[in-house]
Protein backbone atom coordinates (compact mmCIF):
# COMPACT_ATOMS: atom_id res chain seq x y z
CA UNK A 1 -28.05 -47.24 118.45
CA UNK A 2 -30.80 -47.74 121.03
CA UNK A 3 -28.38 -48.83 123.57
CA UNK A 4 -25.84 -45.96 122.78
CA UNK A 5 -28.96 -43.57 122.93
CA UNK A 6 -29.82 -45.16 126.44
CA UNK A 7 -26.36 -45.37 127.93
CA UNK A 8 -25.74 -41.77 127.02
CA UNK A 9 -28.81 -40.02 128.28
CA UNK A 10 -27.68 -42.10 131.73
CA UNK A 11 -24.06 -41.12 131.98
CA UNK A 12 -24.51 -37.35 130.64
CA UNK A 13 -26.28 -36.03 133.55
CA UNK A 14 -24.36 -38.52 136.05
CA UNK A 15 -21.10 -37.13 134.82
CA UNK A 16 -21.91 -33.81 134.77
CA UNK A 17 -23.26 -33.61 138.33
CA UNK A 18 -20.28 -35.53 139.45
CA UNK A 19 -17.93 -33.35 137.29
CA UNK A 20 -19.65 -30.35 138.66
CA UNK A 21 -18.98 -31.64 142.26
CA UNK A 22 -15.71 -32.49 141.45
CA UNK A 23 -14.17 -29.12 140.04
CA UNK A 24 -15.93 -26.80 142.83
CA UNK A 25 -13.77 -28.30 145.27
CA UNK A 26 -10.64 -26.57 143.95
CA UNK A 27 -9.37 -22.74 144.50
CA UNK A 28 -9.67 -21.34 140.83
CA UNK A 29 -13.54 -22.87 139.96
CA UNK A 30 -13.97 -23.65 136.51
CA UNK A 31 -17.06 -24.42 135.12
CA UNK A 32 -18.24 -27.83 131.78
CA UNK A 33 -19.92 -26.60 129.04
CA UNK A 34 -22.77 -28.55 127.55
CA UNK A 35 -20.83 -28.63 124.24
CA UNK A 36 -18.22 -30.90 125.99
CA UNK A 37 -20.70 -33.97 126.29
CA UNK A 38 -22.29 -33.25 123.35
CA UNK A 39 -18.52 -33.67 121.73
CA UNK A 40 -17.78 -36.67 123.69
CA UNK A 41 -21.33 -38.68 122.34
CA UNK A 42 -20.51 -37.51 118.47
CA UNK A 43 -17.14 -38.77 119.13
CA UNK A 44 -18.72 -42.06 120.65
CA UNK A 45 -21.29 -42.40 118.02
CA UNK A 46 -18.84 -42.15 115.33
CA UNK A 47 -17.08 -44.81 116.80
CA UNK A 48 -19.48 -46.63 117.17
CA UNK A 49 -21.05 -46.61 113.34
CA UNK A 50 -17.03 -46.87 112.50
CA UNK A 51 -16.80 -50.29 114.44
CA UNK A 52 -20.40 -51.59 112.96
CA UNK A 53 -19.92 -50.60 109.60
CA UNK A 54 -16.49 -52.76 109.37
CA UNK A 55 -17.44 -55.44 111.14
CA UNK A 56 -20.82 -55.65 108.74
CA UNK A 57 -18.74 -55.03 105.53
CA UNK A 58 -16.44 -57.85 106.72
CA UNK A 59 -19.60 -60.41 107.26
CA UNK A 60 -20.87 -59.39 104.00
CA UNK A 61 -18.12 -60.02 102.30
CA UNK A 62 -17.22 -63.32 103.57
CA UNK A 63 -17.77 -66.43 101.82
CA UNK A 64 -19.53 -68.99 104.39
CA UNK A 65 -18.25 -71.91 103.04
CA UNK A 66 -14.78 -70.92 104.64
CA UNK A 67 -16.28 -70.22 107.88
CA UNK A 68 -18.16 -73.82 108.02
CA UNK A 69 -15.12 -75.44 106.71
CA UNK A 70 -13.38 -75.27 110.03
CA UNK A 71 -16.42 -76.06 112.26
């Protein structure tokens, strides 16, 4: 979480500025919303506890003999 936390307050503004620069450039301007990056970090941090959640589960439920059989 700390590193997701970090990485996103990082990238938000950095994206934004660049996104910002990016779309003025064109004839019909349209303008981000904040909501879009706050969707895009939900989206990431569900993800994320998706991912860490299964891979836990799986560890958990492993039996460590098998894993130290093949070693």
């Amino acid at each position: 979480m700390k590193w997701f936390v970090i990485a996103y307050l990082i990238a938000t503004p950095v994206s934004w500025f660049i996104s910002h620069k990016w779309l003025g450039n064109f004839a019909y301007k349209t303008s981000l919303s904040w909501w879009i990056f706050a969707l895009a970090g939900v989206i990431a941090l569900f993800i994320i506890l998706v991912t860490v959640s299964w891979q836990s589960w799986r560890a958990a439920t492993r039996n460590p003999v098998e894993a130290l059989r093949y070693e």
